[in-house]
N, C-alpha and C. Protein backbone atom coordinates (compact mmCIF):
# COMPACT_ATOMS: atom_id res chain seq x y z
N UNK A 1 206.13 -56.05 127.35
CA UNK A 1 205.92 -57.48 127.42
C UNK A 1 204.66 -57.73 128.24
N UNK A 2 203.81 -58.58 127.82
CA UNK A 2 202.42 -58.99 128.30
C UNK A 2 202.60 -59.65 129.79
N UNK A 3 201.92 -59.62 130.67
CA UNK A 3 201.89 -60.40 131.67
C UNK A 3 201.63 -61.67 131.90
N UNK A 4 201.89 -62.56 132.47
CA UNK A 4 200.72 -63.77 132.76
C UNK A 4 199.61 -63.80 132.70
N UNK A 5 199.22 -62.69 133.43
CA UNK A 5 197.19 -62.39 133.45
C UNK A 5 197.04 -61.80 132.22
N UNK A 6 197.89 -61.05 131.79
CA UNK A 6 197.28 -60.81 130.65
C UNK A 6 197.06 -61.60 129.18
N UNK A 7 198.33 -62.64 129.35
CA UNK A 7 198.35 -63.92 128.04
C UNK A 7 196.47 -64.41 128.79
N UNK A 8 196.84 -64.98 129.92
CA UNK A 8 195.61 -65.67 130.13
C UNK A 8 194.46 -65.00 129.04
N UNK A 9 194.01 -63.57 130.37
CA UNK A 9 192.82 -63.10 129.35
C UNK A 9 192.34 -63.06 127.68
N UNK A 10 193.75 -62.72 127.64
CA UNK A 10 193.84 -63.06 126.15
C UNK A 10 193.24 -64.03 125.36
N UNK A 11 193.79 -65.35 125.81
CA UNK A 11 193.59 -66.78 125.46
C UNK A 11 191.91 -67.08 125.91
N UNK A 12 191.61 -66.13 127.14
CA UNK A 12 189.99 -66.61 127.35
C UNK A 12 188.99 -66.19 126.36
N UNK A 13 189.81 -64.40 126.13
CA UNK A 13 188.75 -63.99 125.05
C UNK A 13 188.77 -64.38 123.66
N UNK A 14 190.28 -65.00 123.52
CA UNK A 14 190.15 -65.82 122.23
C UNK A 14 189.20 -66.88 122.22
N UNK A 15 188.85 -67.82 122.91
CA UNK A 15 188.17 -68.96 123.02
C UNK A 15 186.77 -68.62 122.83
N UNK A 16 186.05 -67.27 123.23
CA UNK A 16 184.86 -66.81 123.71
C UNK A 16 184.18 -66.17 122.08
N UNK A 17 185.39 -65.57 120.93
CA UNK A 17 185.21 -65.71 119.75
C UNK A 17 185.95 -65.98 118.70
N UNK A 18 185.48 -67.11 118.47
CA UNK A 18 185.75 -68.24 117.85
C UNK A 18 184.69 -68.17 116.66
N UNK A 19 183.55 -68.07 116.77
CA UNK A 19 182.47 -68.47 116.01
C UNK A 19 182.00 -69.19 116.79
N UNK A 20 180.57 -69.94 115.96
CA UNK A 20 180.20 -70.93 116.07
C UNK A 20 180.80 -72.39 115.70
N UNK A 21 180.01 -73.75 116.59
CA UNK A 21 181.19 -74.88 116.63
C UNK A 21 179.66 -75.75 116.36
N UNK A 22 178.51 -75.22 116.40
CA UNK A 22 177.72 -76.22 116.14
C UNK A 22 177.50 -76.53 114.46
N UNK A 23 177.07 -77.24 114.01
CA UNK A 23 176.29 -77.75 112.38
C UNK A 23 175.55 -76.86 112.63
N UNK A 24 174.37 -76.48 113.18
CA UNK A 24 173.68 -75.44 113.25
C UNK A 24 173.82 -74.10 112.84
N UNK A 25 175.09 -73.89 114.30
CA UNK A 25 175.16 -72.73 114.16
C UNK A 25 176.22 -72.02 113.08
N UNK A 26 176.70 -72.56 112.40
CA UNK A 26 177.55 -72.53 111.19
C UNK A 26 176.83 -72.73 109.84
N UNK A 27 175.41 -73.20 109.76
CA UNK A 27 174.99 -72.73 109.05
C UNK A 27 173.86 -71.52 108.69
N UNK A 28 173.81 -70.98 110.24
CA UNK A 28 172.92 -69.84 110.41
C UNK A 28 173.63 -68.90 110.02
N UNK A 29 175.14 -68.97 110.78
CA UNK A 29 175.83 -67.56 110.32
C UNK A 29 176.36 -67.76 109.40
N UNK A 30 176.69 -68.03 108.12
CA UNK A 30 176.73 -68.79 106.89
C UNK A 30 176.22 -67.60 105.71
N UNK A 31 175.31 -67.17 106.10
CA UNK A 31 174.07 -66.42 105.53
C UNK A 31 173.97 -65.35 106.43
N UNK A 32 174.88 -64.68 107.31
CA UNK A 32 174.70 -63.72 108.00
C UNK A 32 174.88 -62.36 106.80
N UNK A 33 176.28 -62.43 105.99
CA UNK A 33 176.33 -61.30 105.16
C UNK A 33 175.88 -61.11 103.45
N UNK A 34 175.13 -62.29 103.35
CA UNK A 34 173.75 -62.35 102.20
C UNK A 34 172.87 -61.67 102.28
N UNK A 35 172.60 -60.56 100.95
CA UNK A 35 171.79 -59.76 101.46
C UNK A 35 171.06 -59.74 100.19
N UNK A 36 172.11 -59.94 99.19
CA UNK A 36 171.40 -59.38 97.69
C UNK A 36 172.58 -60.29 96.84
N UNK A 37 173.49 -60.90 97.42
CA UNK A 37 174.09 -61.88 96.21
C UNK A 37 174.66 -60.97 95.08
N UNK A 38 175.24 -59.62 95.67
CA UNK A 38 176.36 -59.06 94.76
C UNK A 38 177.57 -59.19 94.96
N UNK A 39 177.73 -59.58 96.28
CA UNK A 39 179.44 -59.77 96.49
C UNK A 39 179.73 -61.33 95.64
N UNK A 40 178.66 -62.40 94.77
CA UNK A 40 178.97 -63.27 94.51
C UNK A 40 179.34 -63.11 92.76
N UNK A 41 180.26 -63.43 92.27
CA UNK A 41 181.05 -63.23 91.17
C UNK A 41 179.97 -63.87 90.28
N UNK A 42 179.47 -62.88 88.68
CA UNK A 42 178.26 -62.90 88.34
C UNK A 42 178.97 -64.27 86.91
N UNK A 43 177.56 -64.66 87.42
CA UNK A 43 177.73 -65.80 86.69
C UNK A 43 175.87 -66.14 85.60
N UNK A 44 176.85 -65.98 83.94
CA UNK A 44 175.39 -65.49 83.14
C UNK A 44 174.54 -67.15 82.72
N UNK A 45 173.66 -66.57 82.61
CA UNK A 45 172.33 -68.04 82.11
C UNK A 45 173.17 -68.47 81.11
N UNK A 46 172.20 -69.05 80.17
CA UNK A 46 172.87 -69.39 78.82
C UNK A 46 171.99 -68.12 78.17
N UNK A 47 171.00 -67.62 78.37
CA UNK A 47 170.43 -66.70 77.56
C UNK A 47 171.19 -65.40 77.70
N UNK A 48 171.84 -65.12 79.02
CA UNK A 48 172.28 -64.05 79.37
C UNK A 48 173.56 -64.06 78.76
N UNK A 49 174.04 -65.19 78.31
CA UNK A 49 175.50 -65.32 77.98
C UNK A 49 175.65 -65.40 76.34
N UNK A 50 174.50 -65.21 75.68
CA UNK A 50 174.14 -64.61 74.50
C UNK A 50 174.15 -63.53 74.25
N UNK A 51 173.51 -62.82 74.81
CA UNK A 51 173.32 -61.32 75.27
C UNK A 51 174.54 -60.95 75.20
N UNK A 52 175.05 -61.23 76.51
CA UNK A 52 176.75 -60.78 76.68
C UNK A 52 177.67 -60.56 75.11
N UNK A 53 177.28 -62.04 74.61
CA UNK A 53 178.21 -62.43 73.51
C UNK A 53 178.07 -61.39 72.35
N UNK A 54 176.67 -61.29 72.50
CA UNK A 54 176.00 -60.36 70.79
C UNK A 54 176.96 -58.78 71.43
N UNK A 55 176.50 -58.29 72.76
CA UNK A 55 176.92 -57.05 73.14
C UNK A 55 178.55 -56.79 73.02
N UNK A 56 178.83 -58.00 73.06
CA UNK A 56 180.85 -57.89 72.88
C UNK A 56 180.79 -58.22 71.01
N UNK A 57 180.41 -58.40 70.63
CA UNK A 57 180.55 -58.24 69.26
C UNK A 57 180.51 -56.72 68.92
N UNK A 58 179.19 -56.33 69.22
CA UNK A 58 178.92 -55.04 68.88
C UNK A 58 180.18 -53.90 69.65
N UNK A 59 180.19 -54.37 70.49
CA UNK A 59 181.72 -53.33 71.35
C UNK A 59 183.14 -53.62 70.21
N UNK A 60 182.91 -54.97 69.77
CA UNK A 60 184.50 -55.18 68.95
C UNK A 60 184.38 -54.87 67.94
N UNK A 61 183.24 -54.44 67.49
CA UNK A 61 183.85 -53.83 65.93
C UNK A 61 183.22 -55.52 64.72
N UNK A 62 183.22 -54.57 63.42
CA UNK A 62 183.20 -55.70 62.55
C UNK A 62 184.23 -56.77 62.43
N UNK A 63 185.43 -56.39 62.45
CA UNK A 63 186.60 -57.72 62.43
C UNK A 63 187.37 -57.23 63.42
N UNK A 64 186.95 -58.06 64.60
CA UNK A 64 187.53 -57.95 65.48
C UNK A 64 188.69 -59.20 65.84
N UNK A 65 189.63 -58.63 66.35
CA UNK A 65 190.83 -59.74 66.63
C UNK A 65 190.24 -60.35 68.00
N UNK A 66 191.60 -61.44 68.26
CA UNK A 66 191.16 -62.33 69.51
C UNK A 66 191.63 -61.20 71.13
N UNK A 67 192.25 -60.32 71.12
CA UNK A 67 192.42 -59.42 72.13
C UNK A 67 191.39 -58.21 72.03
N UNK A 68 190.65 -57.44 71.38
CA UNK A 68 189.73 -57.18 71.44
C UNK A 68 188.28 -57.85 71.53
N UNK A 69 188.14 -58.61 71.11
CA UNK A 69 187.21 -59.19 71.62
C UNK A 69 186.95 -60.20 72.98
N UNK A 70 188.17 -60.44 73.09
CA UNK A 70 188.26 -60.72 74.79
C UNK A 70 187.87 -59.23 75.60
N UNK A 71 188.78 -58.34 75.71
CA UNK A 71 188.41 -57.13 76.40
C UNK A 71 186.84 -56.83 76.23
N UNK A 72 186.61 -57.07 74.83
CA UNK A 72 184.90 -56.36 74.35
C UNK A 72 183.94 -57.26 75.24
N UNK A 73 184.31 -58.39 75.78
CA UNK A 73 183.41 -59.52 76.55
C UNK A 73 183.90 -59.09 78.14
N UNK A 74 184.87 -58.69 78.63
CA UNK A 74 184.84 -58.29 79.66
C UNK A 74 184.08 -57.10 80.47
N UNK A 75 183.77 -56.38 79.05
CA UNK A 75 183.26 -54.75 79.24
C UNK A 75 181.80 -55.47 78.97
N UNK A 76 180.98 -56.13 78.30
CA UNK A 76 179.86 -56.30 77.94
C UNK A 76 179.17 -57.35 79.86
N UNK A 77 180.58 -57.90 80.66
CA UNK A 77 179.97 -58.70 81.35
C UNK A 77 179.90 -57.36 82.74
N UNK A 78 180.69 -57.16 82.58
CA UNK A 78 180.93 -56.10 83.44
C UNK A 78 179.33 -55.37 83.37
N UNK A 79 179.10 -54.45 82.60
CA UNK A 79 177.78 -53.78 81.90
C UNK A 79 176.56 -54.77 82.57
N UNK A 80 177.18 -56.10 82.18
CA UNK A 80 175.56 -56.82 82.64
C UNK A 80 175.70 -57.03 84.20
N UNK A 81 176.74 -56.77 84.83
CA UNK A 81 177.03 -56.92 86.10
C UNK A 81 176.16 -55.43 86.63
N UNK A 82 176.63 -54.41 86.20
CA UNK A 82 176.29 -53.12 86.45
C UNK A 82 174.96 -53.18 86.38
N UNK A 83 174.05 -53.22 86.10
CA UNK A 83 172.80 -53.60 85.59
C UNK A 83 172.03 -54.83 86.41
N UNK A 84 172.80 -55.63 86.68
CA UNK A 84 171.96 -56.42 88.09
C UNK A 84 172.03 -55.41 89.47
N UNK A 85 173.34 -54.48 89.21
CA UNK A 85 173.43 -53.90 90.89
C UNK A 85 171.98 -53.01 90.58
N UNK A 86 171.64 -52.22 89.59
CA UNK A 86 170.86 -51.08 89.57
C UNK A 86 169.60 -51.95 89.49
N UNK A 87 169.09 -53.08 89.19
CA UNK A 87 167.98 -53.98 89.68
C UNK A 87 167.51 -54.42 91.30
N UNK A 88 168.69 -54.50 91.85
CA UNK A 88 168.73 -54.74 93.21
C UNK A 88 168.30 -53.20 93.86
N UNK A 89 168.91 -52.69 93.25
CA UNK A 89 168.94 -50.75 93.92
C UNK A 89 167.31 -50.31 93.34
N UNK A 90 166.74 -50.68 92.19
CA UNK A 90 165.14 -50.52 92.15
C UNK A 90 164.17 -51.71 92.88
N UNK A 91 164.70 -52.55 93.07
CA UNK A 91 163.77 -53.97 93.67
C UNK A 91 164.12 -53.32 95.44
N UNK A 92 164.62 -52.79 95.57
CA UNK A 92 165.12 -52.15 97.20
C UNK A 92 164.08 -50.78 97.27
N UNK A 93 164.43 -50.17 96.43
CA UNK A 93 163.09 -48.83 96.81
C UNK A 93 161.34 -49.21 96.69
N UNK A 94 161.30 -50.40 95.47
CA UNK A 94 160.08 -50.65 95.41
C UNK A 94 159.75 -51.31 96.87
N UNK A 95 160.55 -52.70 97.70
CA UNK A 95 160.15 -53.12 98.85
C UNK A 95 159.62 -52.18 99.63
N UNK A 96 160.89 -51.34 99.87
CA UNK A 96 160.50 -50.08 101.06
C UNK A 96 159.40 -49.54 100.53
N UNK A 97 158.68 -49.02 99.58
CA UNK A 97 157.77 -48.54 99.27
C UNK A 97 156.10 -49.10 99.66
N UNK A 98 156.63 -50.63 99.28
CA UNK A 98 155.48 -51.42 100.00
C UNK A 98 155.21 -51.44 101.26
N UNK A 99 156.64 -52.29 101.78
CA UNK A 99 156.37 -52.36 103.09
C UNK A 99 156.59 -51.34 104.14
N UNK A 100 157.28 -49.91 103.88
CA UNK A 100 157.43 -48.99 104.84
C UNK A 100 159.17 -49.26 105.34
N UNK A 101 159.98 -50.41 105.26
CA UNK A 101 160.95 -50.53 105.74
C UNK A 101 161.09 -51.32 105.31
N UNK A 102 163.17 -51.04 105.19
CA UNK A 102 164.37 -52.42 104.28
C UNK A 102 164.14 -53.44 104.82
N UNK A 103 164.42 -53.65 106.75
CA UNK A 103 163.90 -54.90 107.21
C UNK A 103 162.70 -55.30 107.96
N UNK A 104 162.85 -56.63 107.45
CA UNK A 104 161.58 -56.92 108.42
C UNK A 104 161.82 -57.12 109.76
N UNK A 105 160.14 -57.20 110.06
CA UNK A 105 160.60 -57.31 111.44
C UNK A 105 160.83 -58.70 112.14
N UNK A 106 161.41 -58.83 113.22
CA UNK A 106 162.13 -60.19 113.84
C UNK A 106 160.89 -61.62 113.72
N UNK A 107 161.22 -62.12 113.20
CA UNK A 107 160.22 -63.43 113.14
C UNK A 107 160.56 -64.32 113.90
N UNK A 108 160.19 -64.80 115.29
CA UNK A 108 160.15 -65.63 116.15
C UNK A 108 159.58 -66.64 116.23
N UNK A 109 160.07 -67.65 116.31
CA UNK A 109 159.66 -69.16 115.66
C UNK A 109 159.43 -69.76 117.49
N UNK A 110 159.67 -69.33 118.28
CA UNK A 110 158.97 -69.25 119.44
C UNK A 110 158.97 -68.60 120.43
N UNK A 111 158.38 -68.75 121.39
CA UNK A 111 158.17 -67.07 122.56
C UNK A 111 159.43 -67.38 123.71
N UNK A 112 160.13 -68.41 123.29
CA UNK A 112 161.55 -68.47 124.24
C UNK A 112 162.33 -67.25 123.29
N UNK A 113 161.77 -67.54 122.18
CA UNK A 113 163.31 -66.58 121.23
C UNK A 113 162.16 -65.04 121.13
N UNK A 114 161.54 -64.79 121.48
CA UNK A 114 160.79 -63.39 121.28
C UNK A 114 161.34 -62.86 122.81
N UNK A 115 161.18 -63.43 124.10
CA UNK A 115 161.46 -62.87 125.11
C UNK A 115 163.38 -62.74 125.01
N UNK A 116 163.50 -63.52 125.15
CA UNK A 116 164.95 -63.49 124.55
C UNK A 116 165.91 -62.06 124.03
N UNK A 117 165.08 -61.76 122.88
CA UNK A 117 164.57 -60.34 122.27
C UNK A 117 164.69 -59.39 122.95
N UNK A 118 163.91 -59.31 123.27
CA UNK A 118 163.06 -58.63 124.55
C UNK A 118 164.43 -57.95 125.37
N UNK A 119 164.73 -59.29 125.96
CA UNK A 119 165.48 -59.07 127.29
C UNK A 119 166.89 -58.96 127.12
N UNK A 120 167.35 -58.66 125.78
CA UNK A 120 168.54 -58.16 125.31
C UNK A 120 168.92 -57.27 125.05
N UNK A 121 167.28 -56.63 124.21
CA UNK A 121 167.17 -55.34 123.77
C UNK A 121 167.23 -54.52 125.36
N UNK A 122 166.22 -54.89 126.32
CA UNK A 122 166.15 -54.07 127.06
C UNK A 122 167.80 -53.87 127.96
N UNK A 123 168.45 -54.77 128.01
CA UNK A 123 170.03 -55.12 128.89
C UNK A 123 171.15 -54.26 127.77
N UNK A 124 170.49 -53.70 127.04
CA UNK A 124 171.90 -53.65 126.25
C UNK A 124 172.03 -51.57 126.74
N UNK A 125 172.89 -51.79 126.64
CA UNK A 125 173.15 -50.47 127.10
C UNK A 125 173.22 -49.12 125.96
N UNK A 126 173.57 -49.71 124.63
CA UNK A 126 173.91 -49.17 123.26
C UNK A 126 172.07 -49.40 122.62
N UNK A 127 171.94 -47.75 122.75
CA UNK A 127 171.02 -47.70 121.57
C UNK A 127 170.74 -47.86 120.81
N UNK A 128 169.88 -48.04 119.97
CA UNK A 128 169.87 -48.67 118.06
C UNK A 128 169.65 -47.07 117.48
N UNK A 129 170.62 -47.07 116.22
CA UNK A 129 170.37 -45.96 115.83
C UNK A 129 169.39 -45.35 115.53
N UNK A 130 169.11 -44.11 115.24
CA UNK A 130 168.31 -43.51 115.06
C UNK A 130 167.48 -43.90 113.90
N UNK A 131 165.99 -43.93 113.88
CA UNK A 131 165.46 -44.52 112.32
C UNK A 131 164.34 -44.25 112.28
N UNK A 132 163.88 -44.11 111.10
CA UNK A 132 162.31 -43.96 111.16
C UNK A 132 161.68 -44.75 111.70
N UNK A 133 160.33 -44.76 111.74
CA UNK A 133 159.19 -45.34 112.31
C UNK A 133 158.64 -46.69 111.16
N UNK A 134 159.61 -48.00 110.96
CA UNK A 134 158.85 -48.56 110.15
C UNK A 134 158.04 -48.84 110.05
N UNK A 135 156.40 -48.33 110.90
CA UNK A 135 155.13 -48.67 110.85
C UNK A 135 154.59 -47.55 110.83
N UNK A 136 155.44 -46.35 110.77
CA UNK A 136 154.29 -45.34 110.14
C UNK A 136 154.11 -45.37 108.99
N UNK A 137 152.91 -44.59 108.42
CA UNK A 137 152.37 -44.87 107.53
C UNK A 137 153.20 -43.79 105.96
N UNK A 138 153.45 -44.83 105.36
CA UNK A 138 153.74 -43.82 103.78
C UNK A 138 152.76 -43.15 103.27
N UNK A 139 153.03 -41.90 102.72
CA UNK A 139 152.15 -41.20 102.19
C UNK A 139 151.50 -41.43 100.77
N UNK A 140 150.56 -41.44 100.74
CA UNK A 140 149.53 -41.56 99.29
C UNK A 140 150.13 -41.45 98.16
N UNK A 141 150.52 -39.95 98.30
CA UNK A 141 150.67 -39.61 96.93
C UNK A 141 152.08 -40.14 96.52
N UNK A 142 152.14 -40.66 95.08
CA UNK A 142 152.79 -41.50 94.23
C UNK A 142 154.25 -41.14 94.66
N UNK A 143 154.12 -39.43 94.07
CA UNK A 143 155.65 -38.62 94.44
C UNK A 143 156.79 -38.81 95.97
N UNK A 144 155.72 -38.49 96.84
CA UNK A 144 155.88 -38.39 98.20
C UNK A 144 156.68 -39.89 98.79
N UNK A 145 155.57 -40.53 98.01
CA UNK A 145 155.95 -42.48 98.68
C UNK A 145 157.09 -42.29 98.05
N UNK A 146 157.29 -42.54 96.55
CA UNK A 146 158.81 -42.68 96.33
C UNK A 146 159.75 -42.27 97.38
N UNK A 147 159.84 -41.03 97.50
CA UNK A 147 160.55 -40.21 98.41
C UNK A 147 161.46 -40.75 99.62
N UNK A 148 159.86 -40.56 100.41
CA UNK A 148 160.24 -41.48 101.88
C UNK A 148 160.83 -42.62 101.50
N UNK A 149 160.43 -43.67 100.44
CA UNK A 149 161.21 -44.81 100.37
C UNK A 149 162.75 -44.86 100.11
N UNK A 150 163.12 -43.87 99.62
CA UNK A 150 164.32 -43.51 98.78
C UNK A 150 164.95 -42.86 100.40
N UNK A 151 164.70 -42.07 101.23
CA UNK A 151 165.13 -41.69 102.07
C UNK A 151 165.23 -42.78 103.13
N UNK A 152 164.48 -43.57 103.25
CA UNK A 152 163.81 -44.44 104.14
C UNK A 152 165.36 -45.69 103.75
N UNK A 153 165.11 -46.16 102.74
CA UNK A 153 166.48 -47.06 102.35
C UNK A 153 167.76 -46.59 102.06
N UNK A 154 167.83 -45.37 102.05
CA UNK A 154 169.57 -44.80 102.15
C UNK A 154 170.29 -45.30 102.53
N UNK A 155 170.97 -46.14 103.78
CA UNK A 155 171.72 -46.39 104.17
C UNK A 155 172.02 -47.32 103.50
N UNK A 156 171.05 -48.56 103.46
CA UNK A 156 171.54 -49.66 102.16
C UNK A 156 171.49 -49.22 100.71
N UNK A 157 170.99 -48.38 100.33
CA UNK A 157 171.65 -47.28 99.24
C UNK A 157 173.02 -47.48 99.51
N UNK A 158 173.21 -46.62 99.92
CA UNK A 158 174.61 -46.46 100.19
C UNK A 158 175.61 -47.86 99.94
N UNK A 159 175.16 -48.75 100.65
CA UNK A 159 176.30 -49.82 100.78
C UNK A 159 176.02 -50.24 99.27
N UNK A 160 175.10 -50.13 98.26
CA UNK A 160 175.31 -50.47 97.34
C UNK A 160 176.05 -50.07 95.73
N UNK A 161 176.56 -49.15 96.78
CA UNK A 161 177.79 -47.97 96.06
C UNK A 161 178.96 -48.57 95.67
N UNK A 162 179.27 -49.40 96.70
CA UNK A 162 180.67 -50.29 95.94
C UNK A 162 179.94 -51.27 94.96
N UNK A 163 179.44 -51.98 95.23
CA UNK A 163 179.61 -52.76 94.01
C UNK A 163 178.69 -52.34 92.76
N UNK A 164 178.60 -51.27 92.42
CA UNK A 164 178.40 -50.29 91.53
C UNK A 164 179.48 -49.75 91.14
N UNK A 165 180.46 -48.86 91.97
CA UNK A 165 181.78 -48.52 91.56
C UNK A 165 182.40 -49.64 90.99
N UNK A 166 182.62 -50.45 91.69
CA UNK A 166 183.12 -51.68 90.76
C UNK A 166 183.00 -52.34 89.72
N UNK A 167 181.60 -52.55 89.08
CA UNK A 167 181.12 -52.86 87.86
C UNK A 167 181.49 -51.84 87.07
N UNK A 168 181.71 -50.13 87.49
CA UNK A 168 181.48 -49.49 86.28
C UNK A 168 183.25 -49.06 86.04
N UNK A 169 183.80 -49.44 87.31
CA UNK A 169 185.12 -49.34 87.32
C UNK A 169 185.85 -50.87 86.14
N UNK A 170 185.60 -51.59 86.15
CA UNK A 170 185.78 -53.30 85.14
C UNK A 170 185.26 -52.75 84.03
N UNK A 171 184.53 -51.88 83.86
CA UNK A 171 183.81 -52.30 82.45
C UNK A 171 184.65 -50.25 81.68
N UNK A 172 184.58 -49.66 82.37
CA UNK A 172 185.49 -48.64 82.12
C UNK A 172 187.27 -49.28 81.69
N UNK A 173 187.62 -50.02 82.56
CA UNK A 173 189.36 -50.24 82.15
C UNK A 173 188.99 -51.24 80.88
N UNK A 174 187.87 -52.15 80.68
CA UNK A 174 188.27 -53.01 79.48
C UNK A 174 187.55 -51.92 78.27
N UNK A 175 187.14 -50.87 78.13
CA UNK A 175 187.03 -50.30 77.67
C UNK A 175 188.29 -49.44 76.79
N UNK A 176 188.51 -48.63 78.08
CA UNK A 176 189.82 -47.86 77.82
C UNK A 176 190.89 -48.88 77.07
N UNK A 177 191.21 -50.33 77.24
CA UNK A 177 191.97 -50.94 76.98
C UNK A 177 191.78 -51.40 75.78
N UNK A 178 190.27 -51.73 75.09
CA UNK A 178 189.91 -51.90 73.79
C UNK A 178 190.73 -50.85 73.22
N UNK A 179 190.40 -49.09 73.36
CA UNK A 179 190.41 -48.27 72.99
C UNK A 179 192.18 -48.12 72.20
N UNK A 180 192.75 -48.50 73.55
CA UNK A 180 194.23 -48.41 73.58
C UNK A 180 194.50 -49.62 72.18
N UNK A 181 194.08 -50.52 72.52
CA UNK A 181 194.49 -51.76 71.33
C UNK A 181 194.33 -51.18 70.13
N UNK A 182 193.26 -50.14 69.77
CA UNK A 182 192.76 -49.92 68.89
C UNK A 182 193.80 -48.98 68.14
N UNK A 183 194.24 -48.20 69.48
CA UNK A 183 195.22 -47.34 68.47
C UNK A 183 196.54 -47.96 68.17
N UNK A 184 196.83 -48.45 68.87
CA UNK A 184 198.28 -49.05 68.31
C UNK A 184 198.22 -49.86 67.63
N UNK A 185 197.02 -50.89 67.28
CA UNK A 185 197.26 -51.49 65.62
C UNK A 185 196.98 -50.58 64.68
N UNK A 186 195.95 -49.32 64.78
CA UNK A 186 196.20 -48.62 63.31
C UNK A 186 197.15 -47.85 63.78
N UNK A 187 198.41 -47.46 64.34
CA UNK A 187 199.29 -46.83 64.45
C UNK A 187 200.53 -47.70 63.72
N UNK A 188 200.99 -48.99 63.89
CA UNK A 188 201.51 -49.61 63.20
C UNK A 188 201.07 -49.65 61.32
């Protein structure tokens, strides 16, 4: 059973995170885990939703029923889902390639918030991980730059592994599930 002092503390450090309580600051952190707009459920143009449509035809077959061709549109959106992640995953190596590094660096809109910076970085006791040098220089040759960039953005590589598994995981089950439909009406 908790103590008195200890409900207290409790209740203080609850209060201490909370979030933010300003208009401000609720809409700064708002946009804290926006990075690339894949965790947002893909939603097609009208041109793209042609595309989709022609590509689920072609998945359903010439006479396709109303349950295959539902599945055949799930696998075709899925596909176009898969296909924005691997755009984001080449628009990510080309940046790094340009600029030498995934992020930029801190843009200070004034020298209260640069020292600020400063004097946090230096107070904090926890190192920043280990990382390249985003201002050294990439190498010339064509091969090489790729490289470093590809090494250089790994880590957000990486995080862009799930929602890759995921697209190819949706568009694999409405697949398999076409497949399945398929046999049990010519099995009947």
């Amino acid at each position: 059973m908790a103590s008195q002092s200890q409900i207290a503390a409790n209740r203080q450090n609850a209060r201490k995170s909370t979030g933010p309580r300003s208009r401000g600051g609720k809409k700064r952190s708002s946009g804290n885990a926006l990075r690339h707009g894949l965790s947002i459920s893909f939603r097609a143009t009208a041109v793209q939703a042609k595309a989709i449509e022609k590509l689920a035809q072609q998945m359903a077959g010439p006479r396709p029923d109303r349950i295959a061709l539902g599945l055949a549109r799930a696998a075709a959106s899925a596909a176009f889902d898969l296909a924005r992640v691997r755009q984001v995953r080449t628009q990510l190596i080309k940046g790094v390639s340009a600029l030498g590094s995934v992020d930029p660096p801190p843009n200070f809109t004034s020298r209260r918030g640069g020292l600020d910076y400063l004097k946090l970085a230096l107070r904090s006791s926890v190192s920043p991980p280990a990382r390249s040098d985003p201002w050294a220089a990439m190498p010339s040759e064509e091969v090489a730059r790729d490289a470093e960039a590809v090494r250089r953005a790994l880590p957000e590589l990486a995080k862009l592994d799930r929602y890759e598994t995921r697209a190819i995981n949706r568009r694999d089950r409405a697949i398999r599930a076409m497949i399945s439909s398929w046999a049990w009406r010519n099995a009947i």
